[in-house]
Each structure stands twice: as C-alpha cells, then as structure tokens.
N, C-alpha and C. Protein backbone atom coordinates (compact mmCIF):
# COMPACT_ATOMS: atom_id res chain seq x y z
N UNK A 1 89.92 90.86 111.49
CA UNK A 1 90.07 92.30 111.31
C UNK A 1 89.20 92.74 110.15
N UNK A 2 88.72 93.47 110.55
CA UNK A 2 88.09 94.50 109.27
C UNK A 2 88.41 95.00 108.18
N UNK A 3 88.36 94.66 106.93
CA UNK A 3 89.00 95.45 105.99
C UNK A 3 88.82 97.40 105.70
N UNK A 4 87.45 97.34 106.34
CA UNK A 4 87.63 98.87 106.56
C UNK A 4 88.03 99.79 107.69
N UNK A 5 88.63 99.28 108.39
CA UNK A 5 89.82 99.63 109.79
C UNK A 5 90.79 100.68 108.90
N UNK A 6 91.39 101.97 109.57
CA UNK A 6 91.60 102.92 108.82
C UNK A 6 93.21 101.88 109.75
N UNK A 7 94.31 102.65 108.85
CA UNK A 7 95.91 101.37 109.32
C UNK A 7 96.05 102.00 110.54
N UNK A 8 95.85 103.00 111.38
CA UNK A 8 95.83 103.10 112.89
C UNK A 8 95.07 102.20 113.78
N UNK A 9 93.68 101.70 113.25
CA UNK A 9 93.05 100.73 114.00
C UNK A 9 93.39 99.14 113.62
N UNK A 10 94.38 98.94 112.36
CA UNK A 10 94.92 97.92 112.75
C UNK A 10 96.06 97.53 113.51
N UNK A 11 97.04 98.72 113.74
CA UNK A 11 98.21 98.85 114.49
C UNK A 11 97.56 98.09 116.18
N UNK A 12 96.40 98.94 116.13
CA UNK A 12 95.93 98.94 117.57
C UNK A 12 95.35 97.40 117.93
N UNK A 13 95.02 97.24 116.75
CA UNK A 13 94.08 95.59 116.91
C UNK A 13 95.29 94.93 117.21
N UNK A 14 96.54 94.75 116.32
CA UNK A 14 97.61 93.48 115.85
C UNK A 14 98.08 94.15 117.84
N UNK A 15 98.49 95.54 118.41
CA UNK A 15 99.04 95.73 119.67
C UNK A 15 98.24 95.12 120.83
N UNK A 16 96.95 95.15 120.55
CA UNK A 16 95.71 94.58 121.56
C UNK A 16 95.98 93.26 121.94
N UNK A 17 96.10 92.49 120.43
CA UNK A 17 96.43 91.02 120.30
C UNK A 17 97.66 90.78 121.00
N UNK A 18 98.45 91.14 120.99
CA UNK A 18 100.29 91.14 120.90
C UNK A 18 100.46 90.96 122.86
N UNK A 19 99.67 92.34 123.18
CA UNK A 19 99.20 92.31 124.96
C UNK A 19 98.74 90.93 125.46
N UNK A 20 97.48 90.78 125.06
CA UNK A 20 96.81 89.31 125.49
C UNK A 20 97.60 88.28 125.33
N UNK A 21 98.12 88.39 124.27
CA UNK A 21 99.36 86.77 124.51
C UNK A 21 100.14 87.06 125.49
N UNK A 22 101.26 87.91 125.48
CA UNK A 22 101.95 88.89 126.68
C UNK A 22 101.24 87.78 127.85
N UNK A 23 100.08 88.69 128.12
CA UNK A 23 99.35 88.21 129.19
C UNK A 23 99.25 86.53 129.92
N UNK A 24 98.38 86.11 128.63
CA UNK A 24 98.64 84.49 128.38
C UNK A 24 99.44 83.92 129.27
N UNK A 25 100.81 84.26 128.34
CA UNK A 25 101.84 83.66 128.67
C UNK A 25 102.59 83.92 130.11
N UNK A 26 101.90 84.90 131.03
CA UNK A 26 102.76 85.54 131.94
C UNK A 26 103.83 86.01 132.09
N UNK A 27 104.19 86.71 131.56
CA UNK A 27 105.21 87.44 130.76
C UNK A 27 104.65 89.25 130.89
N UNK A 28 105.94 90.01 131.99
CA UNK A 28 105.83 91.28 131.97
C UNK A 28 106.33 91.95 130.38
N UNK A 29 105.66 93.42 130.59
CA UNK A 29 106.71 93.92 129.67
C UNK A 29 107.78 93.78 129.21
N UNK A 30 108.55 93.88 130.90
CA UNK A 30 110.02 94.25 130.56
C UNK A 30 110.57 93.16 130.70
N UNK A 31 110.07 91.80 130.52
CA UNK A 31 110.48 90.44 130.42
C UNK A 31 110.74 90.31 128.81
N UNK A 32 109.57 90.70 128.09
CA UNK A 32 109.45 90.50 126.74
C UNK A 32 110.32 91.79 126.04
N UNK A 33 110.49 92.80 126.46
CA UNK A 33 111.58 93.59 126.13
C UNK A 33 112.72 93.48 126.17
N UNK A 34 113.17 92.63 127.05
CA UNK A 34 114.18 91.99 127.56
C UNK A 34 114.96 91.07 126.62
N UNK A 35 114.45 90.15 126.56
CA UNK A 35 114.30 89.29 125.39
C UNK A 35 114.19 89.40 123.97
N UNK A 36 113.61 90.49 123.63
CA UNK A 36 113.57 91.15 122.40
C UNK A 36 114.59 91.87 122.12
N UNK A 37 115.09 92.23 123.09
CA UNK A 37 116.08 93.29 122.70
C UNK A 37 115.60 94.69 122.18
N UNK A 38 114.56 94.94 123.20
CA UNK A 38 113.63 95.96 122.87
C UNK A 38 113.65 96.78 124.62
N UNK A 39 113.42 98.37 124.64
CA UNK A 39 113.07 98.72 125.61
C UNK A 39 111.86 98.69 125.89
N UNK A 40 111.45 98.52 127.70
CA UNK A 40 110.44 98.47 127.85
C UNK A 40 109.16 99.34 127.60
N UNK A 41 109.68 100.36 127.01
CA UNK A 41 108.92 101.87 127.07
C UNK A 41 108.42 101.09 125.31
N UNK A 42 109.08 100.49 124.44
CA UNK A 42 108.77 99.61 122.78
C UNK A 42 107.77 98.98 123.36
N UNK A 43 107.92 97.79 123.78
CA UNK A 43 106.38 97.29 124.42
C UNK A 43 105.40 97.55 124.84
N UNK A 44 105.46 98.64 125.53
CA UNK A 44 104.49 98.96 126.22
C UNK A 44 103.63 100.15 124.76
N UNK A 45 104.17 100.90 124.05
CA UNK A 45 104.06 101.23 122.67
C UNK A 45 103.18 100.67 121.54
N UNK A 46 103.98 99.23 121.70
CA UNK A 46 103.02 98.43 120.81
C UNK A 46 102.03 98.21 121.09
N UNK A 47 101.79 97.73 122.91
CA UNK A 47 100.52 97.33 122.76
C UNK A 47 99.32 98.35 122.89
N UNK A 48 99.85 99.31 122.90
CA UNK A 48 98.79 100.74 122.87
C UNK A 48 98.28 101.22 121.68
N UNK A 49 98.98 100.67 120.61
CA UNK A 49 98.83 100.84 119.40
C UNK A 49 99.52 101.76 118.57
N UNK A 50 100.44 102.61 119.21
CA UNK A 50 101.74 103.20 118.32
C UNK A 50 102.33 102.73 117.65
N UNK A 51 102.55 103.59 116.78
CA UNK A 51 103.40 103.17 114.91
C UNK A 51 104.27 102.23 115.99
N UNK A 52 105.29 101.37 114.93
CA UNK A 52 106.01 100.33 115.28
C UNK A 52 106.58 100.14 113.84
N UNK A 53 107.79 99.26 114.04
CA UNK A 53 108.54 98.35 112.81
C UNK A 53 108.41 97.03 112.62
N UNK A 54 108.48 96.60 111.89
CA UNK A 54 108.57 95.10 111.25
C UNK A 54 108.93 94.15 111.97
N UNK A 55 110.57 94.96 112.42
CA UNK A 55 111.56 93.92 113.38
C UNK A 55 110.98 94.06 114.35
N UNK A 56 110.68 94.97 114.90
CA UNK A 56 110.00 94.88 116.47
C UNK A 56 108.57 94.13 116.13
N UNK A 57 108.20 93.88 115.39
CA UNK A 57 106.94 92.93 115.27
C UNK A 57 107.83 91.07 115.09
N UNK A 58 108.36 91.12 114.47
CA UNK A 58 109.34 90.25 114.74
C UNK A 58 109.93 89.75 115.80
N UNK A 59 110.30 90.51 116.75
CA UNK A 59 111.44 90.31 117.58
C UNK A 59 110.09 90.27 118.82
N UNK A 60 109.04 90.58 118.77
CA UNK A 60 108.35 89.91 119.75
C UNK A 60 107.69 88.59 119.73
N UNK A 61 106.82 88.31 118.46
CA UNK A 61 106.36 87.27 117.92
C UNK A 61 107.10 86.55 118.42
N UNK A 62 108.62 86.95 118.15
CA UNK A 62 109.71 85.60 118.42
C UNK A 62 110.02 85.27 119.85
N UNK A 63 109.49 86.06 120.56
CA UNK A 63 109.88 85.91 122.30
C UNK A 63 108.97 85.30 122.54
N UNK A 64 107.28 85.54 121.85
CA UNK A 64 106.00 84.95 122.31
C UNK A 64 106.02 83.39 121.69
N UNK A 65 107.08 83.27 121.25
CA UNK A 65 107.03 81.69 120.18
C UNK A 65 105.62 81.80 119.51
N UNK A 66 105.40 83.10 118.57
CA UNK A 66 104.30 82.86 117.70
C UNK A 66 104.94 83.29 116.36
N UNK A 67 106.24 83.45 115.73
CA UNK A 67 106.51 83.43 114.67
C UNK A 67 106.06 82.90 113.61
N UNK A 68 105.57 81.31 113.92
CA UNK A 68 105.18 80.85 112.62
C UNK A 68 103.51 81.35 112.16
N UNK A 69 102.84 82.51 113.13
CA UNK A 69 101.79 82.57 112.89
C UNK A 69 102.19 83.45 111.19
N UNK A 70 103.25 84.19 110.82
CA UNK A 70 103.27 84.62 109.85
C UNK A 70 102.92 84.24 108.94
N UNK A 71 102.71 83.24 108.86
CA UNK A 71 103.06 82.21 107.75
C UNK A 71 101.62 82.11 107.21
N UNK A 72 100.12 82.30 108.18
CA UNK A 72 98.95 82.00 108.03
C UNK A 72 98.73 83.61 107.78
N UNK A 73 99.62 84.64 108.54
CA UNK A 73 99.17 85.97 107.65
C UNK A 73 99.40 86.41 106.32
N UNK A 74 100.41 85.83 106.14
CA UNK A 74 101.05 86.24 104.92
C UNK A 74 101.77 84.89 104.29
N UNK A 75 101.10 83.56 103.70
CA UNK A 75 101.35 82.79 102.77
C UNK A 75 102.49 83.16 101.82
N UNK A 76 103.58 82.11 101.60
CA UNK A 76 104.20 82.48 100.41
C UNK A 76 103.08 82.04 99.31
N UNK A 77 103.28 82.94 98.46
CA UNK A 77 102.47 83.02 97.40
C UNK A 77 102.42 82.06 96.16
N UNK A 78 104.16 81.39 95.96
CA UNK A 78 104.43 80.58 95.19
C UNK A 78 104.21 81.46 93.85
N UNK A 79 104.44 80.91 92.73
CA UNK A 79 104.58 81.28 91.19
C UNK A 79 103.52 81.31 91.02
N UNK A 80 102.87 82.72 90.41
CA UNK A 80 101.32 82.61 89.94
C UNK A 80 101.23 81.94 88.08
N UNK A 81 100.30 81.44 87.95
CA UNK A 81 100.46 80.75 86.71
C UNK A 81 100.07 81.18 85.61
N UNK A 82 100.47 82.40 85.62
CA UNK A 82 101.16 83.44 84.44
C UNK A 82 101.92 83.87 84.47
N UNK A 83 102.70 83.50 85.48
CA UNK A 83 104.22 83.72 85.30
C UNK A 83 104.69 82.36 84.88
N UNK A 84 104.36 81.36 85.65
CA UNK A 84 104.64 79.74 85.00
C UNK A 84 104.63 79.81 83.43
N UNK A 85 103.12 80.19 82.92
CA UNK A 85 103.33 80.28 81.65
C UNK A 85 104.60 81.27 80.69
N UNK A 86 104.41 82.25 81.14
CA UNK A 86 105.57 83.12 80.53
C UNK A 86 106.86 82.56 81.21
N UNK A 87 107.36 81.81 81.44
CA UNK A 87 108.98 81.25 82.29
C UNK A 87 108.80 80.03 81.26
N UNK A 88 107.54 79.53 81.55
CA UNK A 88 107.52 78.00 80.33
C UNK A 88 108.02 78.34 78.95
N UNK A 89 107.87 79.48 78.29
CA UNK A 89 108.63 79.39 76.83
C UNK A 89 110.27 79.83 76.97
N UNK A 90 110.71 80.20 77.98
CA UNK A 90 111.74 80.41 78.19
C UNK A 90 112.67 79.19 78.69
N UNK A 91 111.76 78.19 78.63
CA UNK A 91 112.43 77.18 79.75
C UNK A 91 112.93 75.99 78.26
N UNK A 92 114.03 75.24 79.18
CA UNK A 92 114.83 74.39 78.50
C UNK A 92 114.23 73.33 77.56
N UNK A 93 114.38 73.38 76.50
CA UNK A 93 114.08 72.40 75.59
C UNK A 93 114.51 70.73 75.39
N UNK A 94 115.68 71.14 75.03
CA UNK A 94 117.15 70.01 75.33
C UNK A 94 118.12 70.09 76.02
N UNK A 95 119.11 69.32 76.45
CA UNK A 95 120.34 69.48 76.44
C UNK A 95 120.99 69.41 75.58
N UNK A 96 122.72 70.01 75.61
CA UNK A 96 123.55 70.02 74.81
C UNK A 96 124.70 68.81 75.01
N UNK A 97 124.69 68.47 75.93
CA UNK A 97 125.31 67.31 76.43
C UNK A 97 126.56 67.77 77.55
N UNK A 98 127.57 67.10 77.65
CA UNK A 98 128.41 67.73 78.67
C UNK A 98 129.66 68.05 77.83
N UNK A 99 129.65 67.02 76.84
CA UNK A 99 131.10 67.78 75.55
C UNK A 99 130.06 67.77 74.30
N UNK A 100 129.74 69.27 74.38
CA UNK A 100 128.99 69.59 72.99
C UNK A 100 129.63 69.34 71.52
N UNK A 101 130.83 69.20 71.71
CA UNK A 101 131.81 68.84 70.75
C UNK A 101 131.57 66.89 70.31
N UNK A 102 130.92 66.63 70.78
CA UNK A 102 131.13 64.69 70.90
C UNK A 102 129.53 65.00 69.58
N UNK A 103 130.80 64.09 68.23
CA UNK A 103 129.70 63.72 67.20
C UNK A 103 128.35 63.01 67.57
N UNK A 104 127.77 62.98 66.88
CA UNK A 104 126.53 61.84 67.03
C UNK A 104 127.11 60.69 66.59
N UNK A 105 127.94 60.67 65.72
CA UNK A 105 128.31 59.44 65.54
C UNK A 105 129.45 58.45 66.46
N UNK A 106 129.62 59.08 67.08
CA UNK A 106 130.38 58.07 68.55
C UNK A 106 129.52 58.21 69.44
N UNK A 107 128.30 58.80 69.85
CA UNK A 107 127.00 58.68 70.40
C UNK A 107 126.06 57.36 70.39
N UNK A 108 126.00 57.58 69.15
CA UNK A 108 125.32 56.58 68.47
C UNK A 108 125.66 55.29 68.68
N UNK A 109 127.37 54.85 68.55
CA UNK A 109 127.82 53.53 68.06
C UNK A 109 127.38 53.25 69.30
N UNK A 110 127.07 53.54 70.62
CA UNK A 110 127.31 53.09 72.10
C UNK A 110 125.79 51.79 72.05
N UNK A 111 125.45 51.10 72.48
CA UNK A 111 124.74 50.65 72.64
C UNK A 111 124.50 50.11 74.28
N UNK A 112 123.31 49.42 74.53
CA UNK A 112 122.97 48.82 76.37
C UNK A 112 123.87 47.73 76.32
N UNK A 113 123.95 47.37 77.58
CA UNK A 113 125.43 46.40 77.70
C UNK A 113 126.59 46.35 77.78
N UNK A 114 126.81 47.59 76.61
CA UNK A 114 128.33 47.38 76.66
C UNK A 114 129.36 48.31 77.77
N UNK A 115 130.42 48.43 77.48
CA UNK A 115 131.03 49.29 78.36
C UNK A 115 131.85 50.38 77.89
C-alpha cells in the first residue's frame, strides 16, 4: 500500500484484498456473513470499500482463517528502550526478605550444611 493513499483508498485496497481471499477460498458472501455474524449487505460493503469497524475486520479475517496476518500488520511493539531505561531506575534494588523483622544476626549464624 501506498503511504500516500488518501484513508478511503486504503479502506478500498484492505476491501479489494478481503474479496480475493473471499474468492480464493470459495466462499460466498453470505457464507462469510454467516459465519461472521455479519449481514450479507456488511460484506458485500467491505469489499467495495465502505467505512467499516475493527470487529467487522476481525470477525472476517477470522472466518477467512487470516487472523494471524495481524500480527505482520501491526507487531507488538514490545518496551521501547527509553522506557526500559526510565522503568530501570525505578526497578528493584534488593529484597527485604520475607520477615523483614529477622535480625542479621540469626541470618548470619545459618551456615551450608546445616539444617
């Protein structure tokens, strides 16, 4: 896709695409509407390139078993590493132990081996 596609000609590109799998797969409209839990008059919508929602981009992907293509459109992003850095001075130094109350000196006496 083009980055200079005004967002009506990408509606129309992602609906163009959305058809041809449709197609692909042999799969009517009102098969994939069906299944979606979408009317057939929604499908036929999308692939013309009319506004649309999320879920209905969803809820077809998911009939076409292409859901996981999301994943190559939109990467989780993970922690950018300036946020790592700013979370790193915030982040744990020591522990306190589990009875913050227990001296060092009955800490201490414990040694390897014993029980």
């Amino acid at each position: 896709m083009n980055h200079d596609w005004s967002d009506q000609r990408v509606v129309q590109e992602i609906g163009q695409r959305l058809r041809q799998e449709r197609l692909n797969q042999n799969l009517t409209q009102a098969e994939v509407g069906r299944q979606a839990g979408l009317r057939t008059a929604t499908i036929s919508n999308v692939e013309r390139g009319k506004d649309f929602s999320v879920s209905t981009l969803v809820a077809v992907l998911r009939v076409l078993d292409r859901l996981e293509n999301l994943e190559s459109f939109l990467p989780d992003p993970g922690i950018s590493p300036m946020q790592l850095l700013r979370e790193r001075g915030n982040a744990r130094q020591r522990a306190t132990g589990r009875d913050s109350r227990t001296s060092e000196a009955t800490v201490s006496t414990w040694a390897w081996g014993e029980s």
